[in-house]
Protein backbone atom coordinates (compact mmCIF):
# COMPACT_ATOMS: atom_id res chain seq x y z
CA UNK A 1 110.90 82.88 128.89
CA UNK A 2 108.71 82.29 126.06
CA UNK A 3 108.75 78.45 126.47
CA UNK A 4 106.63 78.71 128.99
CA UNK A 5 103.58 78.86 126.83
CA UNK A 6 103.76 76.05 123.84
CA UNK A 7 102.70 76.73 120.36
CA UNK A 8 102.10 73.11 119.09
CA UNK A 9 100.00 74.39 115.99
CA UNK A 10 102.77 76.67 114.80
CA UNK A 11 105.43 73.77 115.91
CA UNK A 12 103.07 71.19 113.86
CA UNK A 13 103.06 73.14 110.78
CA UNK A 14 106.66 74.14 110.53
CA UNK A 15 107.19 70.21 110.62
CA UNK A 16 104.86 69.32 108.18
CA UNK A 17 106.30 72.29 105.55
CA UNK A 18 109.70 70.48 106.20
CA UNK A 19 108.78 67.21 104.96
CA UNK A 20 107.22 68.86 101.69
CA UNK A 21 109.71 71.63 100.88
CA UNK A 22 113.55 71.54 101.00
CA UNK A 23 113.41 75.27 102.36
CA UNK A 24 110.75 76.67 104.54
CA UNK A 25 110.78 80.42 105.59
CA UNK A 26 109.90 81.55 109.17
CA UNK A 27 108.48 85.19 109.10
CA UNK A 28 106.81 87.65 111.84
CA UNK A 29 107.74 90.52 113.53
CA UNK A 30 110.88 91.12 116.22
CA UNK A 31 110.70 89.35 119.17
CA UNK A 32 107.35 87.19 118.23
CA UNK A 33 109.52 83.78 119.26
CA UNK A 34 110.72 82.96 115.64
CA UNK A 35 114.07 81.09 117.48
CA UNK A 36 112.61 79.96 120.31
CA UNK A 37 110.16 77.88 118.06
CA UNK A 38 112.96 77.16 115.63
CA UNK A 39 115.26 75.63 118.43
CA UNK A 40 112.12 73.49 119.66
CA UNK A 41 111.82 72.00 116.36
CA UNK A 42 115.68 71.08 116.20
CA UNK A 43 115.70 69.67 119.88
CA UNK A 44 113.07 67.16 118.32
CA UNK A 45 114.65 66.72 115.11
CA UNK A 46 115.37 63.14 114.03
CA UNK A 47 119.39 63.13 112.50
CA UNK A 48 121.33 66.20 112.45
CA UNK A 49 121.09 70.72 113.01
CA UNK A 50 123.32 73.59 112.47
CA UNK A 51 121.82 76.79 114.04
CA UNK A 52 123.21 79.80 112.32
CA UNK A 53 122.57 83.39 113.90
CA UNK A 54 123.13 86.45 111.74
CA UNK A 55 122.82 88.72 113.87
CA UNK A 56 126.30 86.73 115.28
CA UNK A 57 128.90 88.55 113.17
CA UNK A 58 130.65 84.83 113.65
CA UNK A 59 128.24 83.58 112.70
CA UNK A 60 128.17 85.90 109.47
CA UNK A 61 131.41 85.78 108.79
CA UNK A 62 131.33 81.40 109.08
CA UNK A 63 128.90 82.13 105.74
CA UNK A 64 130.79 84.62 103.86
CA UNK A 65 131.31 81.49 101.46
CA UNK A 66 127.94 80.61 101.52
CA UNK A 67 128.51 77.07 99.29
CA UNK A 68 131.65 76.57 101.44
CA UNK A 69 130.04 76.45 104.60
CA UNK A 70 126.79 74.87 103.69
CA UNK A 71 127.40 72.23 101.05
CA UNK A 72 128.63 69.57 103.56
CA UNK A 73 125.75 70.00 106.28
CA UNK A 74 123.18 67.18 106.31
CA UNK A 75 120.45 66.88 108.34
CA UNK A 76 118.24 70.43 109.13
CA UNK A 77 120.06 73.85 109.03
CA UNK A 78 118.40 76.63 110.90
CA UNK A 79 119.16 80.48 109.13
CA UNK A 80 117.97 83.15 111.73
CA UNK A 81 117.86 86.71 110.53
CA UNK A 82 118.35 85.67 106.95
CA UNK A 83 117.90 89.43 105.80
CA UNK A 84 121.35 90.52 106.92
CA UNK A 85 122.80 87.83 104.01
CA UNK A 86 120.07 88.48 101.41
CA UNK A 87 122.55 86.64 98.91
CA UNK A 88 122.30 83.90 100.98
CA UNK A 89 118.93 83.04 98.93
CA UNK A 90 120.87 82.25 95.92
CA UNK A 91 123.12 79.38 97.42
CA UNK A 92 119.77 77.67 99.00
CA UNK A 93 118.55 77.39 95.35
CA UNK A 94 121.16 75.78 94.00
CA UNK A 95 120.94 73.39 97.57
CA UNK A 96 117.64 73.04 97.47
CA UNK A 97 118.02 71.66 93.95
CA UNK A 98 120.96 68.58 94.88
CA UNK A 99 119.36 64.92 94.53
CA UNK A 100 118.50 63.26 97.42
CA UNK A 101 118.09 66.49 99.58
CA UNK A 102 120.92 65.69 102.58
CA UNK A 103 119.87 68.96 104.02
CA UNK A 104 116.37 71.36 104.56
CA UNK A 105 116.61 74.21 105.34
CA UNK A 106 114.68 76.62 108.05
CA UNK A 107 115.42 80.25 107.37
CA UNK A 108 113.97 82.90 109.49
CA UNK A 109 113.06 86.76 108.81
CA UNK A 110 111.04 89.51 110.51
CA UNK A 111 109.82 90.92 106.79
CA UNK A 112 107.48 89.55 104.45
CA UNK A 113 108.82 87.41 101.40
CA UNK A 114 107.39 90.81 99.13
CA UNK A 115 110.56 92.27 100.86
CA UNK A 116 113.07 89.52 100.48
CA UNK A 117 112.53 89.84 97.19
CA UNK A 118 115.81 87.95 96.50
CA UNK A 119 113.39 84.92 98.15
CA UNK A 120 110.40 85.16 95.96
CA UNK A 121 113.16 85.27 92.54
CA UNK A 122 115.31 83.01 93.56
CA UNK A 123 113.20 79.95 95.66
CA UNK A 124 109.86 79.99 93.51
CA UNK A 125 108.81 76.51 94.24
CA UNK A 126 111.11 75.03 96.27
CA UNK A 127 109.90 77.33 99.56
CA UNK A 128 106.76 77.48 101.89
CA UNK A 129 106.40 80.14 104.08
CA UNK A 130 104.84 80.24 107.10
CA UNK A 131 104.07 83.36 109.19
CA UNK A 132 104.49 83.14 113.13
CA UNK A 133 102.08 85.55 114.69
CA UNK A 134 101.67 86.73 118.62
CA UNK A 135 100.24 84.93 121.30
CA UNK A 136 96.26 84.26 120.83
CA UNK A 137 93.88 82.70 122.42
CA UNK A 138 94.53 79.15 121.31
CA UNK A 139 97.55 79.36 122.85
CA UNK A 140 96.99 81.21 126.41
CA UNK A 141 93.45 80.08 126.95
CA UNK A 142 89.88 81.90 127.31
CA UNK A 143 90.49 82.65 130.79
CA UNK A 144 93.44 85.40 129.75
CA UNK A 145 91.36 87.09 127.26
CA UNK A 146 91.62 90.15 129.20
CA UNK A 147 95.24 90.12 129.89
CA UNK A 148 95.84 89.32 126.15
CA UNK A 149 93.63 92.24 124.92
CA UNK A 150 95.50 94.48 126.88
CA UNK A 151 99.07 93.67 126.65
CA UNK A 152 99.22 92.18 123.75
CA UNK A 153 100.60 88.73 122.31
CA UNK A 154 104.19 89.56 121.88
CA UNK A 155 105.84 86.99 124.52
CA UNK A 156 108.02 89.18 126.98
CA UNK A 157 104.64 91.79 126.86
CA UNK A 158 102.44 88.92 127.46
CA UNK A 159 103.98 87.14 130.75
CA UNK A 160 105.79 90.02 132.07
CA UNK A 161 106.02 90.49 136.04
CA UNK A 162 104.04 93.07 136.12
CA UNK A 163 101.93 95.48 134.12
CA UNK A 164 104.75 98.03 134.44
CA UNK A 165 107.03 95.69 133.05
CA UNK A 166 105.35 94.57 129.98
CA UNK A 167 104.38 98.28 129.31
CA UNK A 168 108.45 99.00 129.46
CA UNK A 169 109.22 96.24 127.09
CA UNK A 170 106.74 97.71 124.25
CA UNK A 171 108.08 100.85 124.70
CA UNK A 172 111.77 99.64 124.07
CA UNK A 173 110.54 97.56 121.39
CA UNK A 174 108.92 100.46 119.87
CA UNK A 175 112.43 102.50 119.56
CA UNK A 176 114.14 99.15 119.37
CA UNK A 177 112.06 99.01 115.67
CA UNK A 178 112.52 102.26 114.59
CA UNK A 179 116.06 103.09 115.37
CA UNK A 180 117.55 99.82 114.73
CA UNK A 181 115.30 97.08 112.71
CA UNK A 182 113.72 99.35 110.10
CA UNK A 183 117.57 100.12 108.62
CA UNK A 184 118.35 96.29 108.80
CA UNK A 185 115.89 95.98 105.97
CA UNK A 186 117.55 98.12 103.92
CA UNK A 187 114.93 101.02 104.57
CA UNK A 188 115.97 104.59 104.78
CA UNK A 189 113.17 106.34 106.37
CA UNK A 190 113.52 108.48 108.92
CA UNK A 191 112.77 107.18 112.15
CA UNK A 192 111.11 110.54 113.78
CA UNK A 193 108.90 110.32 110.97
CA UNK A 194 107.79 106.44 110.62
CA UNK A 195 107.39 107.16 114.80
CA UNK A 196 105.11 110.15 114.23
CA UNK A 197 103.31 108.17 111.19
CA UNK A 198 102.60 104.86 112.67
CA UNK A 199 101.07 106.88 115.89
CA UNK A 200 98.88 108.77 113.98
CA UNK A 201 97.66 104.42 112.27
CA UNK A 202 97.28 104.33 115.37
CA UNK A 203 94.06 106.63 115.93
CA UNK A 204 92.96 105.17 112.55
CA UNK A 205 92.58 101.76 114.21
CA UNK A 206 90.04 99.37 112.08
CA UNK A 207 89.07 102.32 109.69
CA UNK A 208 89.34 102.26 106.45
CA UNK A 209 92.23 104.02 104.56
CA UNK A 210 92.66 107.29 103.59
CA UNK A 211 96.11 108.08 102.15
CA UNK A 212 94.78 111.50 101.25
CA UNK A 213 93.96 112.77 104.74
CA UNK A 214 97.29 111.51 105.85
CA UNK A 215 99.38 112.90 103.21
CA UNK A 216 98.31 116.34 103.87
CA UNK A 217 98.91 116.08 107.31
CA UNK A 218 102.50 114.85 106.27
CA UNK A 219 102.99 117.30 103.72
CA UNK A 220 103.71 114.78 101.11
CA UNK A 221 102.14 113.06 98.37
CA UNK A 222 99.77 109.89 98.58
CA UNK A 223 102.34 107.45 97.43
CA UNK A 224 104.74 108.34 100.02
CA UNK A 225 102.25 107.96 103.14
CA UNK A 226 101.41 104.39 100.83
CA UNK A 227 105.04 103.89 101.12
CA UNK A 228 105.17 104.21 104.53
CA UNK A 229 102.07 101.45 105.22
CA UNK A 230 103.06 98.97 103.03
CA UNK A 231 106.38 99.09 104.83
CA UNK A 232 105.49 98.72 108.13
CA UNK A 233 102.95 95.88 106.73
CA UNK A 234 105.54 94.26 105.28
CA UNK A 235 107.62 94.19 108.68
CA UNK A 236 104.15 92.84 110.32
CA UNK A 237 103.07 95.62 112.87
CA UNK A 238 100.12 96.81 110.50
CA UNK A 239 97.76 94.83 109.00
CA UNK A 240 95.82 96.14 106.38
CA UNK A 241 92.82 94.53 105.94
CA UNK A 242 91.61 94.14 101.65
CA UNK A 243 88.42 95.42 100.76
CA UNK A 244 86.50 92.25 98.63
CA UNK A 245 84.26 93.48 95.78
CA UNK A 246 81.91 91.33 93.10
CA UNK A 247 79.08 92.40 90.83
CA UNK A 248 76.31 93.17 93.69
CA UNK A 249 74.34 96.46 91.78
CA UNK A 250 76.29 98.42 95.07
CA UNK A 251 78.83 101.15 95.03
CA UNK A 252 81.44 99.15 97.28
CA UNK A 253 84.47 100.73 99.00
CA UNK A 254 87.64 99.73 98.09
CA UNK A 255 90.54 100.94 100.20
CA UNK A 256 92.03 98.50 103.01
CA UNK A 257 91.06 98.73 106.44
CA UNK A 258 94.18 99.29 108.70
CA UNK A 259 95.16 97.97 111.93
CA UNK A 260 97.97 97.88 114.16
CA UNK A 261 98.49 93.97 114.29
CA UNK A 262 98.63 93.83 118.00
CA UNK A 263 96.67 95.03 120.70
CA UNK A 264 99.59 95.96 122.91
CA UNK A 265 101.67 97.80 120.55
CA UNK A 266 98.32 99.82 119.74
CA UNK A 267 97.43 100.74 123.47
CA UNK A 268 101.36 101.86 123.74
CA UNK A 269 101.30 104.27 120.77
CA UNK A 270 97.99 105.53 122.23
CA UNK A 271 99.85 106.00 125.65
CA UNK A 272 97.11 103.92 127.38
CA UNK A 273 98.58 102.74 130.60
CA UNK A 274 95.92 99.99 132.07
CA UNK A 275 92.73 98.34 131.84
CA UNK A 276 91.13 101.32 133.75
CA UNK A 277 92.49 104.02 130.54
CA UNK A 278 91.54 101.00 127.79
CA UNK A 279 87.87 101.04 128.94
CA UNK A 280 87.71 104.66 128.96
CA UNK A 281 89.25 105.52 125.90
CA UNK A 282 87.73 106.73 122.58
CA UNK A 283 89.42 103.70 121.04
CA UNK A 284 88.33 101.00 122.62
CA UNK A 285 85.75 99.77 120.55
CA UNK A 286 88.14 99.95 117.61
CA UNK A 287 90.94 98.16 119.92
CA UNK A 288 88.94 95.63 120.91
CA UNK A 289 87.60 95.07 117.25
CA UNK A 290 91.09 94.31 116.05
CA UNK A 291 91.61 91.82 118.62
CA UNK A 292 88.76 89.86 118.33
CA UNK A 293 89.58 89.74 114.60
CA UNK A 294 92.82 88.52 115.37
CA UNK A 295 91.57 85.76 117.12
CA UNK A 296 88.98 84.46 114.95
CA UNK A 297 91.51 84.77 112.45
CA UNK A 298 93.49 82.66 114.64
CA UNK A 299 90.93 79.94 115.75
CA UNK A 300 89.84 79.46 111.47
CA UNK A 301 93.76 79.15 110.58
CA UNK A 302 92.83 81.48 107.37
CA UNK A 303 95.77 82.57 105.71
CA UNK A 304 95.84 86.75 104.82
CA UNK A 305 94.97 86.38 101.36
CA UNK A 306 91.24 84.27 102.47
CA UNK A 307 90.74 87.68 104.94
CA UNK A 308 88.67 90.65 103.52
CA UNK A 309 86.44 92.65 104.83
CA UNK A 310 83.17 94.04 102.86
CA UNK A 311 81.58 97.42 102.83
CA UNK A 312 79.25 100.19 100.76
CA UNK A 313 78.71 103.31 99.70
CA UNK A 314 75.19 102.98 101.02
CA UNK A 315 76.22 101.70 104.53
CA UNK A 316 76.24 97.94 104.41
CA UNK A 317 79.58 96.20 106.09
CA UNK A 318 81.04 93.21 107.43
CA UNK A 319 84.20 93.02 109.28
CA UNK A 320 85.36 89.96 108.15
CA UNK A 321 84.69 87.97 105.24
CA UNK A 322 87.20 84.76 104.89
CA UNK A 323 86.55 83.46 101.62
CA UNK A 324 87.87 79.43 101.65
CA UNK A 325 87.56 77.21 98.27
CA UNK A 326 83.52 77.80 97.19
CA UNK A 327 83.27 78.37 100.98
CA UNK A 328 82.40 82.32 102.46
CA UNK A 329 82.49 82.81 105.79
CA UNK A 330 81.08 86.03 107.82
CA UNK A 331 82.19 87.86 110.65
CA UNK A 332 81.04 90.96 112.89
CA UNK A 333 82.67 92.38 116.11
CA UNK A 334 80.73 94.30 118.31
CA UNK A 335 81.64 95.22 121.53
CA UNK A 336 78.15 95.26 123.55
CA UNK A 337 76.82 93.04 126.10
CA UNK A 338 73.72 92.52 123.85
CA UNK A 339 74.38 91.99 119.92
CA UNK A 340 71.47 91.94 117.55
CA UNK A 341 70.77 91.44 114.08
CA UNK A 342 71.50 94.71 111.70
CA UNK A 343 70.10 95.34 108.23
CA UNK A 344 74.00 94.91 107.26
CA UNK A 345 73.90 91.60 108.24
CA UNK A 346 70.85 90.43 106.63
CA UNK A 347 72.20 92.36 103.08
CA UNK A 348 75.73 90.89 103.70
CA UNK A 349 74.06 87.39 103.98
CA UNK A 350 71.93 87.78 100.72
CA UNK A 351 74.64 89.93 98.59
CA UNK A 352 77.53 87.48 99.56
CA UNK A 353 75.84 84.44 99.73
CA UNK A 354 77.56 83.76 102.91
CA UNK A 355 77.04 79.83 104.41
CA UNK A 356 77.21 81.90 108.07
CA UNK A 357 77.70 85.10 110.12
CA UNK A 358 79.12 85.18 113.50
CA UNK A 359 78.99 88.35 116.06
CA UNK A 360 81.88 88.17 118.14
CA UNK A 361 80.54 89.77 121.42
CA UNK A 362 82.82 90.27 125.01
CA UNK A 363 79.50 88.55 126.78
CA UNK A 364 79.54 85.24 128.60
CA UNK A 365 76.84 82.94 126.03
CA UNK A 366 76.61 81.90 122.76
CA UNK A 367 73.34 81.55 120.85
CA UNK A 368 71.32 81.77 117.86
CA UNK A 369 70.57 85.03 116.45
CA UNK A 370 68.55 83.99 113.76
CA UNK A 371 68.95 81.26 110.78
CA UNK A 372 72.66 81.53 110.21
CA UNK A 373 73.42 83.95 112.41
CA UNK A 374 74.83 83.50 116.19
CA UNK A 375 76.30 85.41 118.45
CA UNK A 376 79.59 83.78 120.04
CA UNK A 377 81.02 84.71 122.51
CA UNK A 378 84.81 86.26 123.04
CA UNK A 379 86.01 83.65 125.27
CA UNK A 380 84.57 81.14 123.50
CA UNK A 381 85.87 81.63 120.12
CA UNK A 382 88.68 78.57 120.56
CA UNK A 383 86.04 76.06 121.55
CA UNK A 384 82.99 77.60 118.48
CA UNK A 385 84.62 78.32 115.68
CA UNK A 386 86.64 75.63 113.88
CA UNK A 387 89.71 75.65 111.99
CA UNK A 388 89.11 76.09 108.09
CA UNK A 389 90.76 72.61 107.83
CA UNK A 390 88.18 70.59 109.36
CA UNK A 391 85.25 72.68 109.28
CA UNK A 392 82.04 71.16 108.16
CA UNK A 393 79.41 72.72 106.56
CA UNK A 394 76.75 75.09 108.87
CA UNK A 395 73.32 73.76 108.36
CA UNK A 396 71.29 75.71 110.14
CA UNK A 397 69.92 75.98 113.73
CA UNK A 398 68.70 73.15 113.55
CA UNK A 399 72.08 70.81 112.65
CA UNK A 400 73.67 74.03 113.93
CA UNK A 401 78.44 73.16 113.51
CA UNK A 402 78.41 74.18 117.25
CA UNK A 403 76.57 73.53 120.46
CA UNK A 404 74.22 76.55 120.82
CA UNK A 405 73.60 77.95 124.70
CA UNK A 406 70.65 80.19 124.83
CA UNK A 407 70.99 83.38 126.69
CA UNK A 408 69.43 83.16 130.08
């Protein structure tokens, strides 16, 4: 099923990690298409493949000798699930470290390498990891934006039958996570409580944390509500968002920003049914924020640690701030069919020394605010803003990066 919509950036850059680094580690959430992409990339590969599947207990018990079983494979060998065999990270070092190389390896987890920790000890420098996110816009094209919004980017949400359909599969997928997935990690918490916890994220939506408020209304302390973020951050259905501070004479706030990383998982813990209860609901603004961040995100290619977003005591803010090399980059999202310049713009530009601001808007043009400042439209973020990689320097309105429509 999820074939049916390619993901040649994702399949591009697994390839190129592979010819750099004898291991290369997979990572998103359950059920983003981690195997699906892995199998495309054997289908194509040049010599030989080994698929193992650990959620298989065959498959498991086939590694129970890890050295055994992998010492004579050549070519690529594929490790799904890695996080059942944790140990397993130990044997790819001493592979990884042969002459000659006869095999890479592709191993694939639904936690962050913080959480294999056995990863990060055993495999410093000799792994790359690269993180597989939903569906965005790149990927299902500017005329879906609305569908994507709404049900998400997870692939069986995404091209479900029916609306009905893809609103049953996030619902199993929610109890799927806590019941089952959160234990394969290792983590004890109870699920009742992660459930009741990552609902009430949920109606904190792009605002900045407050542990404190939360912890009361848990009856526990502030590290334990912390606990409970980081860990669902760490298994990729939050996203906190850093705060970025420098010297700028301002009191500036510095507790993340949190987010539940995909639209559709968001509109299910807020029991929003359709695109009729989305536009009237108190969160919407906030929903739609996090998308749109998501998919600038996406379009750039930043990587999490280039993301921040920028705020102070005395009310100045930017949403995004992707800071690249020498390079800062800023970004807005405001849900209005007629975005204007704020005084938080024109401070952010000055106190950051940003080379750009652009207001992502759900309207139908994109044009020039004012020097260094446009408005771009939703549906065309793919097509205006460029990946990181190749972007050139802005130089104004007048050599503007991008070809500027003026609203009519």
């Amino acid at each position: 099923m999820e074939m049916a919509i390619a993901r040649p950036e994702h399949t591009d850059r697994l390839r190129s990690l592979l010819r750099q680094f004898p291991v290369v580690g997979l990572i998103g959430p359950r059920q983003v298409g981690k195997t699906t992409l892995a199998r495309t990339i054997t289908s194509a590969w040049k010599g030989e493949t080994t698929f193992f599947d650990l959620e298989d207990l065959g498959d498991r018990a086939r590694l129970a000798d890890p050295m055994l079983a992998l010492r004579a494979l050549r070519g690529l060998v594929v490790i799904d699930e890695i996080h059942h065999v944790p140990q397993l990270f130990g044997s790819l070092r001493v592979l990884a470290d042969r002459p000659r190389r006869p095999a890479r390896f592709l191993v694939l987890g639904s936690a962050s390498p913080e959480l294999l920790r056995q990863s990060a000890e055993s495999l410093a420098g000799r792994i790359a990891y690269h993180e597989l996110t939903p569906f965005s816009l790149l990927e299902v094209g500017a005329k879906n934006t609305e569908r994507l919004w709404r049900r998400g980017g997870f692939p069986a949400s995404y091209i479900a039958r029916s609306e009905k359909d893809s609103a049953t599969w996030r619902k199993a997928f929610v109890r799927t996570f806590l019941e089952r997935d959160i234990h394969s990690f290792g983590l004890r918490l109870p699920p009742a409580t992660l459930e009741r916890f990552w609902a009430m994220v949920a109606h904190y939506h792009a605002q900045t944390w407050n542990g404190s408020e939360l912890a009361r209304a848990f009856g526990v302390s502030d590290a334990t509500v912390r606990g409970y973020l980081d860990t669902l951050t760490a298994t990729f259905v939050i996203r906190q968002l850093r705060p970025w501070s420098e010297n700028v004479g301002k009191r500036q706030v510095r507790s993340p920003k949190v987010f539940i990383a995909d639209t559709g998982l968001l509109h299910t813990l807020l029991g929003i049914a359709d695109q009729t209860n989305l536009e009237r609901h108190p969160k919407v603004g906030a929903s739609w924020e996090g998308f749109a961040l998501s998919q600038a995100v996406a379009a750039l290619g930043a990587e999490p640690e280039e993301c921040y977003f920028w705020a102070t005591h005395q009310g100045a803010e930017l949403d995004l701030l992707v800071v690249h090399g020498q390079r800062r980059l800023g970004f807005e999202f405001k849900r209005s069919s007629a975005p204007a310049m704020t005084r938080s713009m024109h401070i952010a530009l000055a106190d950051l020394h940003l080379e750009s601001i652009d207001v992502i808007y759900p309207g139908e043009h994109t044009f020039l605010l004012a020097e260094k400042v446009r408005a771009v439209a939703c549906a065309d973020v793919v097509r205006e803003i460029a990946p990181l990689a190749r972007r050139p320097a802005h130089r104004g309105p007048k050599g503007a990066r991008m070809s500027i429509r003026r609203a009519p």
